[in-house]
N, C-alpha and C. Protein backbone atom coordinates (compact mmCIF):
# COMPACT_ATOMS: atom_id res chain seq x y z
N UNK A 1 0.81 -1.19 0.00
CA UNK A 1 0.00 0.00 0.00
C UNK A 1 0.85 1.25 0.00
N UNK A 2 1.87 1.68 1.03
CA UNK A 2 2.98 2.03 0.79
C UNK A 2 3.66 2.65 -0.64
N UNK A 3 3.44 1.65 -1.57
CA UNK A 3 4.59 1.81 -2.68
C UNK A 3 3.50 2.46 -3.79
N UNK A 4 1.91 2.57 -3.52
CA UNK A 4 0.82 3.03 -4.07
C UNK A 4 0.74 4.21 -3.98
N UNK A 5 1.19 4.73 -2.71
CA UNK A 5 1.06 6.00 -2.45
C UNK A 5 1.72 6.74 -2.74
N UNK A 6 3.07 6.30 -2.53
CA UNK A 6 4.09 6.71 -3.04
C UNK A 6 4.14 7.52 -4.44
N UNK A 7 3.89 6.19 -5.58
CA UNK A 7 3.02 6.41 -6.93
C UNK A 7 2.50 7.72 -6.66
N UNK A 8 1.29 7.67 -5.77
CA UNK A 8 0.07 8.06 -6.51
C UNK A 8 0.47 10.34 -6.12
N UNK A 9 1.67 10.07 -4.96
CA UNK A 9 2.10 11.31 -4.51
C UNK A 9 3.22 12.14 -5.68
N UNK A 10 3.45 11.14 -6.53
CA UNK A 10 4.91 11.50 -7.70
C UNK A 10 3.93 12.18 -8.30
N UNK A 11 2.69 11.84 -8.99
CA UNK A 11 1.86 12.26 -9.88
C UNK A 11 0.90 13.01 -9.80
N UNK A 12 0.97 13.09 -8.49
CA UNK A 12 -0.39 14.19 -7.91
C UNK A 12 -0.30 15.40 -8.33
N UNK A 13 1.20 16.21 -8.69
CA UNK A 13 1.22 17.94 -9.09
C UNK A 13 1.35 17.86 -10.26
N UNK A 14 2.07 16.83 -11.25
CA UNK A 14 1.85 17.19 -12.62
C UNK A 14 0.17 16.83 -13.38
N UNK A 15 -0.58 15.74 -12.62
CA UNK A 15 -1.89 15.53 -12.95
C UNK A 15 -2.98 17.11 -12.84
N UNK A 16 -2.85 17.50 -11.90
CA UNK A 16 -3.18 19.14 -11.22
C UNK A 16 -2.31 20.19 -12.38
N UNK A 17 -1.71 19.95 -12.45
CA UNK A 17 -0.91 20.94 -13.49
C UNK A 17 -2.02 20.79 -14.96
N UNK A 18 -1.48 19.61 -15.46
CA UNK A 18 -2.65 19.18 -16.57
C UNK A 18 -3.89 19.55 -16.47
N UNK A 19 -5.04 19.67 -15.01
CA UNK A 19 -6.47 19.68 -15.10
C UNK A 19 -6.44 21.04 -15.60
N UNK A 20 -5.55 21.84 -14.84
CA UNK A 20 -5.38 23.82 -14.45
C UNK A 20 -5.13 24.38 -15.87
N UNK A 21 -3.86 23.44 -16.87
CA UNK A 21 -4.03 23.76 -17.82
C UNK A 21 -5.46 23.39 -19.12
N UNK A 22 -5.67 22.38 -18.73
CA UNK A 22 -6.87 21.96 -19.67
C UNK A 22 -8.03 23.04 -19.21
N UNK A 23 -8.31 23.15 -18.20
CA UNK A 23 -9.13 24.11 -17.69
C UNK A 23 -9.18 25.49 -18.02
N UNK A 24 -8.11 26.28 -18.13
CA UNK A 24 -7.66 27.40 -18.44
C UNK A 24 -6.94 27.48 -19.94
N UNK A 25 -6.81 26.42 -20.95
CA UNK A 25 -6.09 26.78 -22.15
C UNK A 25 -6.90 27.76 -22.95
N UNK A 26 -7.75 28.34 -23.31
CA UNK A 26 -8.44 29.38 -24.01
C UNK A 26 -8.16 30.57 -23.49
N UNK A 27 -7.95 30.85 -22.03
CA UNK A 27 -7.22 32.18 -21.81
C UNK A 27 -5.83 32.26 -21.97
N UNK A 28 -5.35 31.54 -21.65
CA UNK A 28 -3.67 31.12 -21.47
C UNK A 28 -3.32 31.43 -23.27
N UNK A 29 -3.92 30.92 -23.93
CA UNK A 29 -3.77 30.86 -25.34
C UNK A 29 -3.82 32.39 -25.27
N UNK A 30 -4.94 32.83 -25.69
CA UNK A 30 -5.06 34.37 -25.70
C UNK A 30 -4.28 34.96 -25.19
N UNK A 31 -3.70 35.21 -23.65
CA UNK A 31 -2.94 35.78 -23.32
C UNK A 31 -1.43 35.35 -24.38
N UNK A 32 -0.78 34.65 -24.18
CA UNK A 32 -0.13 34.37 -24.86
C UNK A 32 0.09 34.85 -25.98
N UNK A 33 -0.93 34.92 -26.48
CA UNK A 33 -0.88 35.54 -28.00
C UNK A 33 -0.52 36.51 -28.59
N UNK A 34 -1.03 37.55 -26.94
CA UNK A 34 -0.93 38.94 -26.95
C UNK A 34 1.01 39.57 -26.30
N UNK A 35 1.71 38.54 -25.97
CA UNK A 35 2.78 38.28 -25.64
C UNK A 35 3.93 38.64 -26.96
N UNK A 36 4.55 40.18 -27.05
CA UNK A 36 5.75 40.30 -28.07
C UNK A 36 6.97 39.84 -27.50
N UNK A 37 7.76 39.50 -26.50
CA UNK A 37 8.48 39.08 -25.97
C UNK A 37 8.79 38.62 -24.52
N UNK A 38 9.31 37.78 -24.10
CA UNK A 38 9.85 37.04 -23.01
C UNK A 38 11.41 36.93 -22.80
N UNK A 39 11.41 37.97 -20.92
CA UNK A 39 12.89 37.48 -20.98
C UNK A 39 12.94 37.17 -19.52
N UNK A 40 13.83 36.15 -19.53
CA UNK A 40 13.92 35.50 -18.11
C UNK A 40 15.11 35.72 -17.57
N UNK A 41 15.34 35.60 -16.69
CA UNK A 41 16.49 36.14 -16.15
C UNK A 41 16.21 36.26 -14.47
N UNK A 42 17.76 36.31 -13.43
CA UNK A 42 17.89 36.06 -12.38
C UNK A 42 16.64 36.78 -11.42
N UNK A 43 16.02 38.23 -12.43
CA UNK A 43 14.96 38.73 -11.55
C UNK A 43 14.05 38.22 -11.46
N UNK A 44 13.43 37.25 -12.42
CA UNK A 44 12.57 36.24 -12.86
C UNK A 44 12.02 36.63 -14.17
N UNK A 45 10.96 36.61 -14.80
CA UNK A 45 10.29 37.02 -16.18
C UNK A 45 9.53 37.95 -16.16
N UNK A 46 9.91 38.62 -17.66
CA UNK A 46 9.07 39.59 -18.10
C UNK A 46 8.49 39.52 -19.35
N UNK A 47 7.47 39.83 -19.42
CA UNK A 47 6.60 39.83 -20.73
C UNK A 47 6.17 40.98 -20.85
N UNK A 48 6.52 41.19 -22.05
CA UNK A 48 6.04 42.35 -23.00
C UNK A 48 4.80 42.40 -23.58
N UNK A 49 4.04 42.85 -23.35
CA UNK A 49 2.60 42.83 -24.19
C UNK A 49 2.61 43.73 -25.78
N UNK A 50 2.14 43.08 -26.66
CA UNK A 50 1.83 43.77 -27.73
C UNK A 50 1.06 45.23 -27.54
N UNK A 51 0.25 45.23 -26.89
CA UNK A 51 -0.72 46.46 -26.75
C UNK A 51 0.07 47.64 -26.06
N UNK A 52 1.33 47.24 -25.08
CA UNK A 52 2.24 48.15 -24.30
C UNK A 52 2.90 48.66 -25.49
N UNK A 53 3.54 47.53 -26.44
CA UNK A 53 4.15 48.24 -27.21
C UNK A 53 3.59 49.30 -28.41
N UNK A 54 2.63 48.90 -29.03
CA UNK A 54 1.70 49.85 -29.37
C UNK A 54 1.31 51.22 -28.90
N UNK A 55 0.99 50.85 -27.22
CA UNK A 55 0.78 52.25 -26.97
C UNK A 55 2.23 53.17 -26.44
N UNK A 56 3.14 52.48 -26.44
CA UNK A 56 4.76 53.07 -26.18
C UNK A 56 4.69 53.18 -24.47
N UNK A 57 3.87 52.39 -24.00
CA UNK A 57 4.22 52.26 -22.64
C UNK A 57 4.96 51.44 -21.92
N UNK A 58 6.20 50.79 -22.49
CA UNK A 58 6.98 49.32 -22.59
C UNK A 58 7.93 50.01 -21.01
N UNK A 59 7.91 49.30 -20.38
CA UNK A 59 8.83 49.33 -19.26
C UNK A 59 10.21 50.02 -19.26
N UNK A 60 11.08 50.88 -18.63
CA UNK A 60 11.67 51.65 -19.37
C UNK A 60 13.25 49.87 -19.83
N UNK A 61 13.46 49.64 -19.11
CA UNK A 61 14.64 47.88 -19.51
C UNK A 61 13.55 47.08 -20.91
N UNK A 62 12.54 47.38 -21.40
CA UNK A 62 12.22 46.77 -22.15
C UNK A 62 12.38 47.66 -23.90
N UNK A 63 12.61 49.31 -23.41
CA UNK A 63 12.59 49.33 -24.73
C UNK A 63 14.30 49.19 -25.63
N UNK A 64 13.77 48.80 -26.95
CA UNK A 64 15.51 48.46 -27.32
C UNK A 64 16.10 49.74 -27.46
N UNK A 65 15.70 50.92 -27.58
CA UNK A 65 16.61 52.44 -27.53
C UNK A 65 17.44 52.20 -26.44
N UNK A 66 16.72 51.68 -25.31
CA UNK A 66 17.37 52.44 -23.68
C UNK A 66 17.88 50.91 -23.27
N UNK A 67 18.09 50.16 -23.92
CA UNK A 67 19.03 49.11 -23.36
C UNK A 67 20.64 49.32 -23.41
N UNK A 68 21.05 48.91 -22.10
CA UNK A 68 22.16 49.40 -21.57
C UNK A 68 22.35 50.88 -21.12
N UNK A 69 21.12 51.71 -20.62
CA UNK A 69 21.53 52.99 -20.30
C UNK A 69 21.68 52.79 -18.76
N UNK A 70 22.70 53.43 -17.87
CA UNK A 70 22.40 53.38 -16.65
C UNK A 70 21.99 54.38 -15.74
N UNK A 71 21.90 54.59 -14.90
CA UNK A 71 21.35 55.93 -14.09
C UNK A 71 22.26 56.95 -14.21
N UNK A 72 23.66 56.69 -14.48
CA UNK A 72 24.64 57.72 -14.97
C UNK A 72 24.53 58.18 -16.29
N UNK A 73 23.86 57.59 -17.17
CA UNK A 73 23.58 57.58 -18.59
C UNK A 73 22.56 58.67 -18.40
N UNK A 74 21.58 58.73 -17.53
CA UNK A 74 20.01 59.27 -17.12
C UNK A 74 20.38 61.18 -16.58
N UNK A 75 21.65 60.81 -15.57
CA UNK A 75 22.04 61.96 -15.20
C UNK A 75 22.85 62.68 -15.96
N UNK A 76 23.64 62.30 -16.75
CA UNK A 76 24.44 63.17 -17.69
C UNK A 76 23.01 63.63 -18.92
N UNK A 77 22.32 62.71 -19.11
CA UNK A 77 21.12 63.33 -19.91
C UNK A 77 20.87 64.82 -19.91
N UNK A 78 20.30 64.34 -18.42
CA UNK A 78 19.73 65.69 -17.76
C UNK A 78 20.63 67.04 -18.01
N UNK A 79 21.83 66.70 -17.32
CA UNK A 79 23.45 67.58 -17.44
C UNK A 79 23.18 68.26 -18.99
N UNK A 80 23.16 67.80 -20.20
CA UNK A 80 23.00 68.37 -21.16
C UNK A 80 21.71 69.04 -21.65
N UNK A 81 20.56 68.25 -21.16
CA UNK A 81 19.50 69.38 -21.24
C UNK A 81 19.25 70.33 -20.06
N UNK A 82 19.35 70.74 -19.08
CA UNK A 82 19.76 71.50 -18.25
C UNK A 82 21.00 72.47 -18.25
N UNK A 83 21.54 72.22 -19.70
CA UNK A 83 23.00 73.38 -19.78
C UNK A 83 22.35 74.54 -19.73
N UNK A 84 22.63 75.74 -19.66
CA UNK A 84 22.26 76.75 -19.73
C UNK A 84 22.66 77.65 -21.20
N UNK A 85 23.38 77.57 -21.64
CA UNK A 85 23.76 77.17 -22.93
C UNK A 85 24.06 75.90 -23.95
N UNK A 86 24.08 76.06 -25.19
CA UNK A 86 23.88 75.02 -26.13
C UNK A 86 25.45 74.52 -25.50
N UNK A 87 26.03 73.04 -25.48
CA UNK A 87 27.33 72.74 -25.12
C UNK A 87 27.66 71.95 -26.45
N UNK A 88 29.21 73.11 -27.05
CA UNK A 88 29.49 72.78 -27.72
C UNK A 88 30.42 71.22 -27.72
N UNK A 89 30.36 70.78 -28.84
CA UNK A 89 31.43 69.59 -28.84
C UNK A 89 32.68 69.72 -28.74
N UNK A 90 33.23 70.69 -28.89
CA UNK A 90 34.98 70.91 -28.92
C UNK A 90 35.35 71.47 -27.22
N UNK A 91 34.20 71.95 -26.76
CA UNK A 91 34.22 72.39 -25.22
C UNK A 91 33.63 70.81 -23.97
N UNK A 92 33.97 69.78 -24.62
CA UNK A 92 33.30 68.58 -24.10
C UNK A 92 34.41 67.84 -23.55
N UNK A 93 34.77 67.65 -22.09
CA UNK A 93 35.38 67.00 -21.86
C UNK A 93 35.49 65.73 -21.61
N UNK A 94 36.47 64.87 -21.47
CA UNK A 94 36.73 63.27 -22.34
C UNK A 94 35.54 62.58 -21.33
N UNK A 95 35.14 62.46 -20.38
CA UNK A 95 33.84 61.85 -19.86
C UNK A 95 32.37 62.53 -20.21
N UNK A 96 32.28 63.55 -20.33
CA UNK A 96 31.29 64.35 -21.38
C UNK A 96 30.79 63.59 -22.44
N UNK A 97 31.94 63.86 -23.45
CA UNK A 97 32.26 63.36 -24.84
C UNK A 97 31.81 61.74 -24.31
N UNK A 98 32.29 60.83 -23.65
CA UNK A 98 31.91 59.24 -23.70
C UNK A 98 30.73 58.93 -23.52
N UNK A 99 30.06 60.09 -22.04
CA UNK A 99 28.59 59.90 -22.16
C UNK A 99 27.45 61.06 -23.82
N UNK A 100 27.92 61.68 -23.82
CA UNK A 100 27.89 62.00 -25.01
C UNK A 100 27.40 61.10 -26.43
N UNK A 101 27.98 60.20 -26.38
CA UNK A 101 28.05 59.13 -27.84
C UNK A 101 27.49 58.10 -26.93
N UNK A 102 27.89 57.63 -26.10
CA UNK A 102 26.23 56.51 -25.38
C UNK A 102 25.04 57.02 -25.87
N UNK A 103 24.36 58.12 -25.36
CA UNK A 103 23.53 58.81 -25.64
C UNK A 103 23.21 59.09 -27.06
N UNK A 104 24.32 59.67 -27.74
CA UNK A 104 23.75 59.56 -29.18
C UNK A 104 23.85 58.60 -29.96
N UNK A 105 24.14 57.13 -29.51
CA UNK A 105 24.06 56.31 -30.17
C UNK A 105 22.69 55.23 -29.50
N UNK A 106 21.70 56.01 -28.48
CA UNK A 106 20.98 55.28 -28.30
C UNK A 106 19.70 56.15 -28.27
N UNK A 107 20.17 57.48 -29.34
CA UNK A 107 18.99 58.41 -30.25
C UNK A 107 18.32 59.49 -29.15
N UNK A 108 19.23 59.47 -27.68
CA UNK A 108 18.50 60.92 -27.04
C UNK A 108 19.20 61.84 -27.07
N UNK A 109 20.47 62.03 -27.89
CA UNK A 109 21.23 63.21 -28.39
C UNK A 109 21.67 63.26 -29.90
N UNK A 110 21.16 64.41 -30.17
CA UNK A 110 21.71 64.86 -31.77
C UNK A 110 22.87 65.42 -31.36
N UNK A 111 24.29 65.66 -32.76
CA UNK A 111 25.00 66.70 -32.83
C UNK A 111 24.60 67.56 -34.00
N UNK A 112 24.60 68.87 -34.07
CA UNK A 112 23.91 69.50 -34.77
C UNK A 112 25.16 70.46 -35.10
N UNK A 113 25.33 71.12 -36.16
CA UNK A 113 26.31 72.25 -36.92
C UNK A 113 27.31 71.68 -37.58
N UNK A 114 28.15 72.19 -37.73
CA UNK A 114 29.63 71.70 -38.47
C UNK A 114 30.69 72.19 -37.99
N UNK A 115 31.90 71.50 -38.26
CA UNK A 115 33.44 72.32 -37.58
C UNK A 115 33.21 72.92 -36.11
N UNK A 116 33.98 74.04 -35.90
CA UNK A 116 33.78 74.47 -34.44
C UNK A 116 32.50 74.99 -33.53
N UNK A 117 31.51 74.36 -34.75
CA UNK A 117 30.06 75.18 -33.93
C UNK A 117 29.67 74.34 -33.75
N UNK A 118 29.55 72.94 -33.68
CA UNK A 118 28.88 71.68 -33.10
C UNK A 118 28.69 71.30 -31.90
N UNK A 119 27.12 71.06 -31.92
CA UNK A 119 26.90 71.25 -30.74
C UNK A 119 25.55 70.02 -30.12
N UNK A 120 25.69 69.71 -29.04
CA UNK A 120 24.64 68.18 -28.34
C UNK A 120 23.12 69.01 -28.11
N UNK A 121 22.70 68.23 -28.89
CA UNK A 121 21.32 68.62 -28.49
C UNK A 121 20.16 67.27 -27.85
N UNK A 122 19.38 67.25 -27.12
CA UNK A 122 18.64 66.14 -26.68
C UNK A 122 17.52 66.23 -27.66
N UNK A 123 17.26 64.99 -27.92
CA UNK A 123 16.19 64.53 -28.86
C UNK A 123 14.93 64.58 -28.03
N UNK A 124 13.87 64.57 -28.81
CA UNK A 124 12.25 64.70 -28.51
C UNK A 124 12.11 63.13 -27.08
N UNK A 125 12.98 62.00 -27.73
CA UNK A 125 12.96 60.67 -26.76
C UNK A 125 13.59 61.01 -25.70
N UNK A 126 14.40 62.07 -25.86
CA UNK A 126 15.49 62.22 -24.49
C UNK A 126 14.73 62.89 -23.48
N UNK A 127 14.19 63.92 -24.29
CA UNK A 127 13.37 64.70 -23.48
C UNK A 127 12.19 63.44 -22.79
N UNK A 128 11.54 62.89 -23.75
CA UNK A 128 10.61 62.01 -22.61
C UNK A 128 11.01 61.26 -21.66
N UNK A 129 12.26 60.83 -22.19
CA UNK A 129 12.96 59.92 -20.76
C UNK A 129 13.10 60.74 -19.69
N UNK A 130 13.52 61.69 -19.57
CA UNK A 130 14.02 62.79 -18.51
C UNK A 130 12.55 63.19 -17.80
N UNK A 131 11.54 63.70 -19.01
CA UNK A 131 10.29 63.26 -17.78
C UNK A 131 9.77 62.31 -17.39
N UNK A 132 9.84 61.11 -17.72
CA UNK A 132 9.38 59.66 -17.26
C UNK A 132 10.57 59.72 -15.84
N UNK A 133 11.55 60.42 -16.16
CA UNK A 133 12.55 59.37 -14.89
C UNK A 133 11.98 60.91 -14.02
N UNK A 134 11.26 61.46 -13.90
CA UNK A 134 11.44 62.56 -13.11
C UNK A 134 10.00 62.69 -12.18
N UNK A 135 9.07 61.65 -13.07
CA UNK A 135 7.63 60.97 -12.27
C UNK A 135 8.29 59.55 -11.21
N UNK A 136 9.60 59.53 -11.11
CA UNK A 136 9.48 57.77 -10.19
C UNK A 136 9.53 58.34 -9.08
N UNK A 137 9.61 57.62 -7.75
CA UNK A 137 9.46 57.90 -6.40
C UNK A 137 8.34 58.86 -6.31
């Protein structure tokens, strides 16, 4: 009797797994459906919804512009739209200049003019990031 139970205890959560899914596959499907990406990782999973991305409300780690920006990436942002003047590129010093090209290579800074008049400007996205990060806490 023993070795029955045993049995019947191995199979008891994947049988329950099976009813929950048979029970629920028409939403699960749907949801699913509505699913543009999945990423798993040590924080656990995230799913992207199609409709987030549509309406451009994607988590700020989910959109591909702002992958790899870090909170130093966020504050030098600011640093350049907060200059008080336009800051030219030839007046940019070598940590400036590095966050500088992060930034404009992930489309929230233009350089704008030619030769010695070139100058960082924040893009329309930069600007929204700077107010999105300025609604947290």
């Amino acid at each position: 009797m023993s070795q029955l139970a045993q049995i019947l205890n191995a199979i008891a959560w994947p049988v329950v797994v099976l009813i929950v899914l048979t029970a629920f596959y028409c939403p699960i499907k749907r949801a699913l459906g509505r699913v543009l990406q999945v990423r798993a990782g040590s924080k656990g999973i995230e799913l992207v919804l199609e409709e987030l991305n549509k309406e451009g409300k994607l988590p700020f780690g989910s959109r591909k512009e702002l992958t790899g920006l870090t909170a130093h990436d966020i504050w030098a942002l600011d640093t350049f739209a907060n200059a008080a003047m336009p800051l030219l590129v030839n007046t940019l010093k070598v940590p400036q200049r590095v966050a500088a090209r992060t930034l404009y290579e992930a489309g929230l800074l233009l350089v704008e003019g030619n030769a010695e008049n070139r100058k960082v400007i924040v893009t329309p996205l930069g600007r929204e990031i700077l107010s999105a990060a300025g609604k947290l806490l």
